[in-house]
C-alpha atoms as a PDB file:
ATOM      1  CA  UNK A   1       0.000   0.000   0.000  1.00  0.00           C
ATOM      2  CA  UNK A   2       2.696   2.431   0.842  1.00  0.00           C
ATOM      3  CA  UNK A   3       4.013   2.215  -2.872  1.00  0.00           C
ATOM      4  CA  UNK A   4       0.296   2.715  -4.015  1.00  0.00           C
ATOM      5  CA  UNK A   5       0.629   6.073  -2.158  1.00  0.00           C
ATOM      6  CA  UNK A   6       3.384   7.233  -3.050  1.00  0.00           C
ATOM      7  CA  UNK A   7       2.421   6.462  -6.608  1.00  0.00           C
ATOM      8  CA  UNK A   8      -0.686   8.777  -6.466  1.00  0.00           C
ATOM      9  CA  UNK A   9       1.374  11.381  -4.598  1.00  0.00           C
ATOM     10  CA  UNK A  10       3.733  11.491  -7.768  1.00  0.00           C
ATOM     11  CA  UNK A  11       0.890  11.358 -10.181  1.00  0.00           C
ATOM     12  CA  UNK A  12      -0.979  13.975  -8.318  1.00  0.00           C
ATOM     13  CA  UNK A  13       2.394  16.064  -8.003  1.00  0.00           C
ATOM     14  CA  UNK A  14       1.827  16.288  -4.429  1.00  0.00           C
ATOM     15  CA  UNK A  15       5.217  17.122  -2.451  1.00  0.00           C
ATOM     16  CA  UNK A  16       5.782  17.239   1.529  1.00  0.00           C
ATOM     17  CA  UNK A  17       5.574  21.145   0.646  1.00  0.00           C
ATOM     18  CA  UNK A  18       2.106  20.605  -0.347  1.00  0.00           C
ATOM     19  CA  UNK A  19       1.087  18.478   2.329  1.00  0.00           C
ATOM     20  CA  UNK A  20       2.325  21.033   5.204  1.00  0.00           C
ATOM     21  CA  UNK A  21       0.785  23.812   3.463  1.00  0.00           C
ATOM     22  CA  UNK A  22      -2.321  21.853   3.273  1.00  0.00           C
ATOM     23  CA  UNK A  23      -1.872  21.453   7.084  1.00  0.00           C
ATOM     24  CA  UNK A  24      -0.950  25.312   7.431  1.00  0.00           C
ATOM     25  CA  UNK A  25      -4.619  25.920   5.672  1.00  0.00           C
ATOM     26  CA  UNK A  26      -5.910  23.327   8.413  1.00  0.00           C
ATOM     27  CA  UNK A  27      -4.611  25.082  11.070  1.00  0.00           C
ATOM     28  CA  UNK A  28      -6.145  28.474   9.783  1.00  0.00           C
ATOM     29  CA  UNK A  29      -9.275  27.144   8.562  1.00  0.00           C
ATOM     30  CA  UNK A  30     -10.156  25.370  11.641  1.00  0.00           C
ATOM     31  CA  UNK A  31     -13.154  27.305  12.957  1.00  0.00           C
ATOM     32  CA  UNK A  32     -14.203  27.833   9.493  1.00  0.00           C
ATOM     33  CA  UNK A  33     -15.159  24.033   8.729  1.00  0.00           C
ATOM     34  CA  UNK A  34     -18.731  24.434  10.242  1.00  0.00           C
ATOM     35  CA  UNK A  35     -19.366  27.744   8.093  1.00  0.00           C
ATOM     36  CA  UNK A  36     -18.081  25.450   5.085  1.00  0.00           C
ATOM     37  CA  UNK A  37     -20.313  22.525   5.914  1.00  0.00           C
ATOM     38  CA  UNK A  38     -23.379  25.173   6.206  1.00  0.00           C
ATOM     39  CA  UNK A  39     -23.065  26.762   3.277  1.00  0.00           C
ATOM     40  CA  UNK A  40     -21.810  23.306   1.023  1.00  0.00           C
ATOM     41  CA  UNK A  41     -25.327  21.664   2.157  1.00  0.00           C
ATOM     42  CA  UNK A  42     -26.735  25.244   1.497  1.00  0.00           C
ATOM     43  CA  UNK A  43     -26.135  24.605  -2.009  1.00  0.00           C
ATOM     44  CA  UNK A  44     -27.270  20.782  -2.052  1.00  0.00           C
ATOM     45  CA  UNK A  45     -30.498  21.855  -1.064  1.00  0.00           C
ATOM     46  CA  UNK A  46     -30.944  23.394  -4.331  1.00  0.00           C
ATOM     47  CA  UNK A  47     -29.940  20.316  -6.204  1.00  0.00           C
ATOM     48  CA  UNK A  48     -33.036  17.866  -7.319  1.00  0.00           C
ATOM     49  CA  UNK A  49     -30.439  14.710  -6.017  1.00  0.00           C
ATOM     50  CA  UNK A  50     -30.893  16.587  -2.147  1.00  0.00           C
ATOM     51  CA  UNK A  51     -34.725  15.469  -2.558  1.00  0.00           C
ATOM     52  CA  UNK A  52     -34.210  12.128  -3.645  1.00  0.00           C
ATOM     53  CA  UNK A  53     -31.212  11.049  -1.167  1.00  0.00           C
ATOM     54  CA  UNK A  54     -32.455  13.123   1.842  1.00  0.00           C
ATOM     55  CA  UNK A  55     -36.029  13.864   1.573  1.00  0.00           C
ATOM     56  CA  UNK A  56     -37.355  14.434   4.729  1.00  0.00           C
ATOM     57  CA  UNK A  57     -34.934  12.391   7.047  1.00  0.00           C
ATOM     58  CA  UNK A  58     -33.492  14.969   9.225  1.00  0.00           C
ATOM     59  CA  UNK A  59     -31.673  12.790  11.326  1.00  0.00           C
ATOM     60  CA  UNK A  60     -29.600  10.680   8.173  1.00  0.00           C
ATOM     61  CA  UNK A  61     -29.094  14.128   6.994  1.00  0.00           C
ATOM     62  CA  UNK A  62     -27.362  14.952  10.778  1.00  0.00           C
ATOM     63  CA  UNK A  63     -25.456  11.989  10.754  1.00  0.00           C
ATOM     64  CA  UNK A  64     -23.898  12.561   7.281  1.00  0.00           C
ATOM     65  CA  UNK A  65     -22.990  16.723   7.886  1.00  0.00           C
ATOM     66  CA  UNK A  66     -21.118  15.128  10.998  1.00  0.00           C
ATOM     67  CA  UNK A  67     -19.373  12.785   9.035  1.00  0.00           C
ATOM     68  CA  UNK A  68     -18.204  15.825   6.511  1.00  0.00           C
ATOM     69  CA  UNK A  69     -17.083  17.292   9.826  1.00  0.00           C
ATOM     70  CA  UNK A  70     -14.607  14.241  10.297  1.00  0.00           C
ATOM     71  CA  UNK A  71     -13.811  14.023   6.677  1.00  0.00           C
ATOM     72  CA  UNK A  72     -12.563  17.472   6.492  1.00  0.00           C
ATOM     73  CA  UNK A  73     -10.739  17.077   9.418  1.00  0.00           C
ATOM     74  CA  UNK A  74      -9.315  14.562   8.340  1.00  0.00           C
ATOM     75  CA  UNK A  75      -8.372  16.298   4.733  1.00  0.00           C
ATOM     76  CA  UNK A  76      -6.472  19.012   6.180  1.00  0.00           C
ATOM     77  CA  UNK A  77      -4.462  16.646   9.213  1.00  0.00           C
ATOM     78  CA  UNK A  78      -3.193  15.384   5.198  1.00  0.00           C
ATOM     79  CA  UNK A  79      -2.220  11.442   6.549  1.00  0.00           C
ATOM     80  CA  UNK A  80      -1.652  10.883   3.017  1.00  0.00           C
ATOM     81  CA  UNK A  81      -1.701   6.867   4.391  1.00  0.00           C
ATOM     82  CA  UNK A  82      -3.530   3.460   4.146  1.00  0.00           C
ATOM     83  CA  UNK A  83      -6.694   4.846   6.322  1.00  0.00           C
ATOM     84  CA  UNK A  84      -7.096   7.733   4.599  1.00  0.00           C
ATOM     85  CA  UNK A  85      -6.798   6.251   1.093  1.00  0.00           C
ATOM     86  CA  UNK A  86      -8.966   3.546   2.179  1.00  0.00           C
ATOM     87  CA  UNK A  87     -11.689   6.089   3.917  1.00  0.00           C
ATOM     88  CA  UNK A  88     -12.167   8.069   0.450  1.00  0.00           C
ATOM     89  CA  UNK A  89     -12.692   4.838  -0.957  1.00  0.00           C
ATOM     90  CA  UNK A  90     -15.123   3.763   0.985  1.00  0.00           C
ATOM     91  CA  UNK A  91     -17.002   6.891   0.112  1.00  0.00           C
ATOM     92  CA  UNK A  92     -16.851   5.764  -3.346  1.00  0.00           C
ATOM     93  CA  UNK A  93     -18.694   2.844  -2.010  1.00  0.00           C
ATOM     94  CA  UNK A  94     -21.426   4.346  -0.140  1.00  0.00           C
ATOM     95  CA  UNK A  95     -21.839   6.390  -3.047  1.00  0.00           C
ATOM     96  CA  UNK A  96     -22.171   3.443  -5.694  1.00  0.00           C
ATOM     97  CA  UNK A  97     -24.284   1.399  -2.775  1.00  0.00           C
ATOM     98  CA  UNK A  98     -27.359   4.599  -3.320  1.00  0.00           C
ATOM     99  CA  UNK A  99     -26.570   5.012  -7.076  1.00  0.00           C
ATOM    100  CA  UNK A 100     -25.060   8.773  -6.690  1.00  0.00           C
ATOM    101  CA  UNK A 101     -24.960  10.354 -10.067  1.00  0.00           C
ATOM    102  CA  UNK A 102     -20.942  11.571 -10.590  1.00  0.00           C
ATOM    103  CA  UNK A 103     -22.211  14.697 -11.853  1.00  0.00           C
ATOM    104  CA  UNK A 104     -23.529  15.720  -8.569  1.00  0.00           C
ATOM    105  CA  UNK A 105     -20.274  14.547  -6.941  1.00  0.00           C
ATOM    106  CA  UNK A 106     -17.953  15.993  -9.053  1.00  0.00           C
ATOM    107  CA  UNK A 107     -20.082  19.756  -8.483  1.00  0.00           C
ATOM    108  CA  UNK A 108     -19.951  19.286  -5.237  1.00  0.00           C
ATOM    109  CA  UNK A 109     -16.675  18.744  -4.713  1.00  0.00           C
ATOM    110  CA  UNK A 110     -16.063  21.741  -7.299  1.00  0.00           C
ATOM    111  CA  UNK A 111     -17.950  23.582  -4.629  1.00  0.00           C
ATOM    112  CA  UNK A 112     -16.392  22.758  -1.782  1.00  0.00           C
ATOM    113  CA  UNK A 113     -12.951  23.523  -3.019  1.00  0.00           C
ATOM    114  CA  UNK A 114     -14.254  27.298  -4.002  1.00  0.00           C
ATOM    115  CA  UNK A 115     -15.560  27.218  -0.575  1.00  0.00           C
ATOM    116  CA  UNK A 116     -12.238  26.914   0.614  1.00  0.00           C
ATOM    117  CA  UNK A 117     -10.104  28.830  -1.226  1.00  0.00           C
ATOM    118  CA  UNK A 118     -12.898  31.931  -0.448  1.00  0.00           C
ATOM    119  CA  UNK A 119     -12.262  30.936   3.407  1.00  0.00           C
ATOM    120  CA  UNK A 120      -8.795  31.351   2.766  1.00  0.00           C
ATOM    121  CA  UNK A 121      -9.377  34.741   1.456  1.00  0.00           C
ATOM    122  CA  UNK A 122     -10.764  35.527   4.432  1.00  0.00           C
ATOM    123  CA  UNK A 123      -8.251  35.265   6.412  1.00  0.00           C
ATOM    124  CA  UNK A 124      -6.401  38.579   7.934  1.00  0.00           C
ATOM    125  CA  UNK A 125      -3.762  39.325   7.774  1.00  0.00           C
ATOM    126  CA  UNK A 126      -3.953  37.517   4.120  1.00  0.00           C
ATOM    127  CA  UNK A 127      -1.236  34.105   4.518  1.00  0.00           C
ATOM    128  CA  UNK A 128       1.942  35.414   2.223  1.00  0.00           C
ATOM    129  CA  UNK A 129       1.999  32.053   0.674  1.00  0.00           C
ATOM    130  CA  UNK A 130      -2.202  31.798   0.372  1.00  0.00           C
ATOM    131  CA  UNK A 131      -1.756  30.843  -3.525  1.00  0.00           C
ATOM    132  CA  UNK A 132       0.569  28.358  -2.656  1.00  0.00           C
ATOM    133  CA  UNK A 133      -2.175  27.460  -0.240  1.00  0.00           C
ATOM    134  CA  UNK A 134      -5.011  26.741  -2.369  1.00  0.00           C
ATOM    135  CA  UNK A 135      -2.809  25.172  -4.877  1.00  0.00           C
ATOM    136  CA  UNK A 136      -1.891  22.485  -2.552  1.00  0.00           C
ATOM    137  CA  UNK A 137      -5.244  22.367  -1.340  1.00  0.00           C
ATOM    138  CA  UNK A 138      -6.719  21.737  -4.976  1.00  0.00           C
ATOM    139  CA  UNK A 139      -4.134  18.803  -5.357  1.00  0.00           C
ATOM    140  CA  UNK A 140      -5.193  16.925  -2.920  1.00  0.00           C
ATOM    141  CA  UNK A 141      -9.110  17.527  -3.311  1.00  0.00           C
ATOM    142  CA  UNK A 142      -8.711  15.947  -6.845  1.00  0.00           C
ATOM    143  CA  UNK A 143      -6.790  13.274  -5.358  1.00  0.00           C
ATOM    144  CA  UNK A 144     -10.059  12.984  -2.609  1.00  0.00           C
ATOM    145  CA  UNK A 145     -12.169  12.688  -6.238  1.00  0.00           C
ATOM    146  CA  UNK A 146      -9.847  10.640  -7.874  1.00  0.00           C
ATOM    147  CA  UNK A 147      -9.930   8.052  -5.557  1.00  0.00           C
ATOM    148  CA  UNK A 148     -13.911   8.166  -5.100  1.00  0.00           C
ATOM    149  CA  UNK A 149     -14.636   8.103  -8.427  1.00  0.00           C
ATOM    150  CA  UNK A 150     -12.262   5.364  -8.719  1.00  0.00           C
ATOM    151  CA  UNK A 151     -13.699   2.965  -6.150  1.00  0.00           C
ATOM    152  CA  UNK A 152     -17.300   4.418  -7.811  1.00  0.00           C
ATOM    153  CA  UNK A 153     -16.199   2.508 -11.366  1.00  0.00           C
ATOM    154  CA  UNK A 154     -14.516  -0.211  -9.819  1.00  0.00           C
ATOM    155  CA  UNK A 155     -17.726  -1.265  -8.730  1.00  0.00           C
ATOM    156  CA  UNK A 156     -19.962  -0.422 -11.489  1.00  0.00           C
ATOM    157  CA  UNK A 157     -17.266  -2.936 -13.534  1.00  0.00           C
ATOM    158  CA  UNK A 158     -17.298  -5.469 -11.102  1.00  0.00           C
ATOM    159  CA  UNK A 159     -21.456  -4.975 -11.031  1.00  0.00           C
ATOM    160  CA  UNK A 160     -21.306  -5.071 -15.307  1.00  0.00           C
ATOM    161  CA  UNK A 161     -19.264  -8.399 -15.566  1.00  0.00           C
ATOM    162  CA  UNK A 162     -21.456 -10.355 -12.756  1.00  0.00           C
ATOM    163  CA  UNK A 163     -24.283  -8.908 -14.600  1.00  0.00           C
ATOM    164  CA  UNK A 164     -22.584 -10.156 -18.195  1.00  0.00           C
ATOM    165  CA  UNK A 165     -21.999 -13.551 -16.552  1.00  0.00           C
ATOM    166  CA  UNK A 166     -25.301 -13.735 -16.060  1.00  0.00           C
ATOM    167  CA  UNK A 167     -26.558 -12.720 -18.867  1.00  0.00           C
ATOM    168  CA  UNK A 168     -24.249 -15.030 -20.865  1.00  0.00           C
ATOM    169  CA  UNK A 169     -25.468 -18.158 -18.385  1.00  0.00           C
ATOM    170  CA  UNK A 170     -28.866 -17.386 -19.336  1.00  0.00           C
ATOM    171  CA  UNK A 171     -27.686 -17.219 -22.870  1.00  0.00           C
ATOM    172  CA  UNK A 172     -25.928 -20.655 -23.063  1.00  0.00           C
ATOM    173  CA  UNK A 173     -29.093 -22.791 -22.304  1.00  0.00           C
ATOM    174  CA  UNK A 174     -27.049 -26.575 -23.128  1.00  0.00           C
ATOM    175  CA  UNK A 175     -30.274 -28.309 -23.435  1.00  0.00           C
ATOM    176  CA  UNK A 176     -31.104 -32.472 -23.933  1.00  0.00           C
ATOM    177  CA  UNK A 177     -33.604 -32.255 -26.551  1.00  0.00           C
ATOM    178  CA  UNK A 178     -33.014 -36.733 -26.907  1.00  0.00           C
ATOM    179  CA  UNK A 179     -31.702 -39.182 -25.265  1.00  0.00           C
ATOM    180  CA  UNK A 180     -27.981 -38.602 -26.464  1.00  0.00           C
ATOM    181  CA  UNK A 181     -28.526 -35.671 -28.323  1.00  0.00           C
ATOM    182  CA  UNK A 182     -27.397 -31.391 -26.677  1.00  0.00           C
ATOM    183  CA  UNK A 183     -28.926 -28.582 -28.156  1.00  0.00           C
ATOM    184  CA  UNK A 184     -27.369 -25.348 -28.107  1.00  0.00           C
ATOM    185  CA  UNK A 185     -29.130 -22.366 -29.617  1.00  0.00           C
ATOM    186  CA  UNK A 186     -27.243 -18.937 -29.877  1.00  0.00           C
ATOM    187  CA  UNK A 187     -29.223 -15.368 -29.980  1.00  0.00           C
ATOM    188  CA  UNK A 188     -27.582 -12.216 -30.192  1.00  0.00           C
ATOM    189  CA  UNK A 189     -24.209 -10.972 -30.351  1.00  0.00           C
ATOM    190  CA  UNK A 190     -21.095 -13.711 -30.202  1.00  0.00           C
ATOM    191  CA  UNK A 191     -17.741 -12.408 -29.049  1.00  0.00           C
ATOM    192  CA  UNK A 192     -14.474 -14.701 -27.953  1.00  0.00           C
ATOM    193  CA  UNK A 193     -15.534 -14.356 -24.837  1.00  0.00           C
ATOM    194  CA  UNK A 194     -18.956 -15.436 -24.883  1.00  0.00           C
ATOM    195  CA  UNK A 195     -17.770 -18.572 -27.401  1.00  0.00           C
ATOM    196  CA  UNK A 196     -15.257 -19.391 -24.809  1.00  0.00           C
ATOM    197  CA  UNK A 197     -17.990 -19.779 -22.530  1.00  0.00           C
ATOM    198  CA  UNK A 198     -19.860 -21.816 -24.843  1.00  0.00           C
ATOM    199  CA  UNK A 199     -17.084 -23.889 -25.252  1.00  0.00           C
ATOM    200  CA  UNK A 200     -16.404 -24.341 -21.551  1.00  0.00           C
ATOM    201  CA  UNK A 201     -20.204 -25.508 -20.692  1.00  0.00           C
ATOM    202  CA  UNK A 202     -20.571 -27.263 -24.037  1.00  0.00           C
ATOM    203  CA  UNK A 203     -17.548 -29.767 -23.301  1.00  0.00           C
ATOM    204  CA  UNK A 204     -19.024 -30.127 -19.604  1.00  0.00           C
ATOM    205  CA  UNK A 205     -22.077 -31.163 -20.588  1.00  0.00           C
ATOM    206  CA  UNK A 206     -21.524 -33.786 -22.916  1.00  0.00           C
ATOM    207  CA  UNK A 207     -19.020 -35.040 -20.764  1.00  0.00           C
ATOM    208  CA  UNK A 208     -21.371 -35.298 -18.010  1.00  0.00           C
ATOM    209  CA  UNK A 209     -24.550 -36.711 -20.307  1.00  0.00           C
ATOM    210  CA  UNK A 210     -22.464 -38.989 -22.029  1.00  0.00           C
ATOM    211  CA  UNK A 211     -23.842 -36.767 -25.370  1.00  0.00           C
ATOM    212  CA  UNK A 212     -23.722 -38.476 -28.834  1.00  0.00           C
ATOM    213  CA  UNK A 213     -24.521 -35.752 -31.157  1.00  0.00           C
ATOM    214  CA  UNK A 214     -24.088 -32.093 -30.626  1.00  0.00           C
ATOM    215  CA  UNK A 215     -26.332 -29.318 -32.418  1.00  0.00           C
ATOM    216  CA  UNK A 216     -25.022 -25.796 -32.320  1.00  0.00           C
ATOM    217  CA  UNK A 217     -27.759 -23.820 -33.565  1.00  0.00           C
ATOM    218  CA  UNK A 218     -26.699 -20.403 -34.607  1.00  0.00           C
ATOM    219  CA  UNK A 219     -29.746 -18.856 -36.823  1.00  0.00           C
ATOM    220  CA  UNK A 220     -30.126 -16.669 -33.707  1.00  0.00           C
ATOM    221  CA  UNK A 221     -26.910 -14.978 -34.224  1.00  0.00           C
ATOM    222  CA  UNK A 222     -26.559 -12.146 -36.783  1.00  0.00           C
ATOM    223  CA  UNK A 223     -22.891 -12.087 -38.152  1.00  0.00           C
ATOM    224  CA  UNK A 224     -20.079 -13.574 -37.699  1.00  0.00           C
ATOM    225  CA  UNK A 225     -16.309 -12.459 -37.903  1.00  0.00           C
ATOM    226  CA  UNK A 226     -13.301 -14.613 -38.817  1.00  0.00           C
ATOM    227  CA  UNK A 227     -12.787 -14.702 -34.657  1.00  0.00           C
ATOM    228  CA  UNK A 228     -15.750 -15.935 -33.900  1.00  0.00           C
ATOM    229  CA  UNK A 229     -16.129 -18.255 -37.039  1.00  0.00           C
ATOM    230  CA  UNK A 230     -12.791 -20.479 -35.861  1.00  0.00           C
ATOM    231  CA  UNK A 231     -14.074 -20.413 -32.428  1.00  0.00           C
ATOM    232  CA  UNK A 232     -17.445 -22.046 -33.708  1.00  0.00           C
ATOM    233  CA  UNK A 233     -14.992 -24.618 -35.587  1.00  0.00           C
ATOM    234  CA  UNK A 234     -12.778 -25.370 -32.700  1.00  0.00           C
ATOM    235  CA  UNK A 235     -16.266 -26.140 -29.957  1.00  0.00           C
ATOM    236  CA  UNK A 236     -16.983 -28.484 -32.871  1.00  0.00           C
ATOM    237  CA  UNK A 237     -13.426 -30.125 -32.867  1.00  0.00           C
ATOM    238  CA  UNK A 238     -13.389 -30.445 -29.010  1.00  0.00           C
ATOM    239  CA  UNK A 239     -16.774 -32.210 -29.152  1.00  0.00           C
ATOM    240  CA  UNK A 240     -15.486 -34.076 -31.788  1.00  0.00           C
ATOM    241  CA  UNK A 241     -12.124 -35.515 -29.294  1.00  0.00           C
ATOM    242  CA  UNK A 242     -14.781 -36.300 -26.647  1.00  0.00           C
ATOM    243  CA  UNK A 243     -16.896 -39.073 -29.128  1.00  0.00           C
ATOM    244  CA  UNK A 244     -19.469 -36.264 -29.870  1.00  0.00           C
ATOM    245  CA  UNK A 245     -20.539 -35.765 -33.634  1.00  0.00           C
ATOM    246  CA  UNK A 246     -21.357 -31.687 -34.175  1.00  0.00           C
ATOM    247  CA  UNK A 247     -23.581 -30.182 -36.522  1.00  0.00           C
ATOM    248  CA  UNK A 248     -23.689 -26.501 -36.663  1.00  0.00           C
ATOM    249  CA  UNK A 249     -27.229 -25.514 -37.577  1.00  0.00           C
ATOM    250  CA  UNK A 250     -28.956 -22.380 -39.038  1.00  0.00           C
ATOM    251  CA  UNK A 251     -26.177 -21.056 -41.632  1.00  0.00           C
ATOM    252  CA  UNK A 252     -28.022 -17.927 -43.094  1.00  0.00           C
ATOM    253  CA  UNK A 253     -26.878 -17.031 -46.797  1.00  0.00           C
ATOM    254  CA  UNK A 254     -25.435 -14.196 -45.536  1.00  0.00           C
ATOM    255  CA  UNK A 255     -23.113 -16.427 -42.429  1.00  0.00           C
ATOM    256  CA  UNK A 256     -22.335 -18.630 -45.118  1.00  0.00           C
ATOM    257  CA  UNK A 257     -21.107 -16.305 -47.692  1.00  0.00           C
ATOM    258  CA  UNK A 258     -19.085 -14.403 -44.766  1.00  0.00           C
ATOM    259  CA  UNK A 259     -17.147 -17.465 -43.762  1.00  0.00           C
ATOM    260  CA  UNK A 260     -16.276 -18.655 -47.724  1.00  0.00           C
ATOM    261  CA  UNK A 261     -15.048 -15.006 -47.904  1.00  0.00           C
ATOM    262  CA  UNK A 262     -12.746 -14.736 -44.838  1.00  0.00           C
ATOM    263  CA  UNK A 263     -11.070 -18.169 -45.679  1.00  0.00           C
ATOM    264  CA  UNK A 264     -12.397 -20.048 -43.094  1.00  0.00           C
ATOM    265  CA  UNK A 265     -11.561 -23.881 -43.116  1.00  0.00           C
ATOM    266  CA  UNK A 266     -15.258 -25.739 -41.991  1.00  0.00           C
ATOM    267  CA  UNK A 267     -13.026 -28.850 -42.356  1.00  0.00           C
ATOM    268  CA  UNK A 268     -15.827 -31.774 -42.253  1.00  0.00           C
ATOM    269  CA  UNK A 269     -17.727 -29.999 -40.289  1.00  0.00           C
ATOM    270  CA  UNK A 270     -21.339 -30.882 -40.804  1.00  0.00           C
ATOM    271  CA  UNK A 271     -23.459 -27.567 -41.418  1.00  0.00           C
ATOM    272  CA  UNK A 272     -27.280 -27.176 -41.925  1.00  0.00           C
ATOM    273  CA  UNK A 273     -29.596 -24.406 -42.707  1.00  0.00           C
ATOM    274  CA  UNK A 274     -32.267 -24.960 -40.596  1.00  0.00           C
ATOM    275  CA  UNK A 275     -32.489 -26.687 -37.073  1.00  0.00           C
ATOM    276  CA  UNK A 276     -35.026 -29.535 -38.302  1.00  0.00           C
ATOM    277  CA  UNK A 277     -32.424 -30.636 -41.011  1.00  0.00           C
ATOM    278  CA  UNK A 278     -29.707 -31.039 -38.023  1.00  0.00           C
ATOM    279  CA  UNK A 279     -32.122 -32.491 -36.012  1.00  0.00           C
ATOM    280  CA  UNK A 280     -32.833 -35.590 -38.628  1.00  0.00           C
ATOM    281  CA  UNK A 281     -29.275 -35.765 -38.416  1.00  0.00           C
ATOM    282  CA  UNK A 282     -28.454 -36.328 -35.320  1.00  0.00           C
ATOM    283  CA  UNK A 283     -31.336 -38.610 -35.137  1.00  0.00           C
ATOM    284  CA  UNK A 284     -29.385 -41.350 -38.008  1.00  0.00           C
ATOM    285  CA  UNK A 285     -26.500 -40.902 -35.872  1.00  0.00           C
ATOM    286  CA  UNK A 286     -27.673 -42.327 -33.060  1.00  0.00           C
ATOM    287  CA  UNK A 287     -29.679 -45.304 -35.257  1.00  0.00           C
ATOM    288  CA  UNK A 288     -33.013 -43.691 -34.173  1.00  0.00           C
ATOM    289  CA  UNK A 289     -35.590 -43.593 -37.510  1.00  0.00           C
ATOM    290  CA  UNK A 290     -38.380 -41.759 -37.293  1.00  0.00           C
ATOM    291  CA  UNK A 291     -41.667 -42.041 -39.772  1.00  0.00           C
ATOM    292  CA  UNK A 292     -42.955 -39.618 -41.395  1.00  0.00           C
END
């Protein structure tokens, strides 16, 4: 962790000079924080996002103006350390736990920092280095933002790919549609990822159904890059080491003339147009004969 701060103090060009003058500011600013929490929650009242995080609960809102109180006190003591990294970032968290737009965050922290550099202004006699002052003091506020917003899209990621995984488990529906025979139909958009996957639960499955005859069944899918073409190839080569015959089903005109023009080798791959043409297939391959 201490490299990780002292990382962000280069990047943030934040010098030992900058944190005592931050500390200086502290020192003269101190009776001034409650005049800057007033006023800063002044101005969120005006906001529509006051309304919908605060409404009418006068005591959350009390709680969280005497958490600012610690926060600020803690910005100008200027512990550049583990617990103060770790405290913006669990504001980042709060923040991403009730949804905060980063608009309203990044204005308010715009505000907060004219606040006090205007406090600072204040001051008489007028601090000979006060420009030094509220450069130092601008530093680290972006570094405060930095770090929140930070922790805000590390979550959001971490929220998007559960959500994708998801998604792309409810998309990979490995289905017995006969004894011995998987279905796999594909809708939407294919990636390497999401083949990957594909690949992953196809193999599973037949290994764990003892599957004869695999039917990938792409007519779903709109288009389909070289990528994603030799990915479709290779699930049907696995399947093909594990005793499993593959038929690719659903080649659209348009999938077909794609994959002639980008080269790609379909080996003996057996390919059908429509899903009940792959289905009579797989049937003869597993000696089943069905009357019309």
């Amino acid at each position: 962790m201490d490299n990780e701060i002292e990382a962000l103090k280069e990047k943030f060009n934040i010098s030992a000079y900058d944190i005592e003058l931050v500390r200086q500011a502290g020192a003269l600013l101190v009776n001034f924080v409650p005049t800057l929490i007033d006023n800063w929650y002044l101005w969120l009242n005006k906001q529509e996002e006051f309304a919908l995080f605060f409404g009418a609960n006068k005591s959350n809102l009390k709680r969280v103006q005497e958490q600012q109180a610690i926060h600020w006190q803690s910005f100008f003591e200027a512990n550049l350390n583990d617990n103060y990294i770790q405290s913006r970032r669990h504001i980042g968290q709060i923040h991403a736990r009730i949804n905060l737009p980063n608009d309203i965050y990044f204005a308010g922290m715009s505000f907060a920092l004219q606040l006090i550099t205007d406090g600072l202004w204040t001051i008489k006699p007028i601090p000979s280095n006060v420009g030094d002052m509220a450069n130092a003091l601008t530093k680290q506020l972006f570094l405060d933002t930095y770090l929140v917003i930070d922790e805000i899209t590390r979550i959001q990621n971490f929220r998007l790919a559960e959500s994708s995984k998801a998604m792309m488990e409810m998309s990979t529906p490995v289905t017995p549609i006969w004894e011995g025979i998987l279905l796999l139909p594909l809708l939407g958009i294919l990636d390497s990822s999401r083949t990957q996957d594909i690949m992953n639960k196809s193999l599973s499955k037949i290994s764990e159904t003892r599957t004869k005859v695999f039917i990938l069944d792409i007519s779903g899918v709109a288009s389909v890059d070289t990528a994603v073409a030799n990915q479709l190839i290779k699930i049907t080569k696995a399947t093909q080491l594990m005793g499993c015959e593959a038929i690719i089903s659903g080649i659209s005109p348009a999938i077909a003339r794609t994959i002639i023009e980008l080269g790609v080798n379909v080996g003996e791959v057996k390919t059908t147009s429509t899903l009940r043409d792959a289905f009579e297939i797989a049937l003869k391959l597993i000696n089943v004969h069905v009357s019309h």
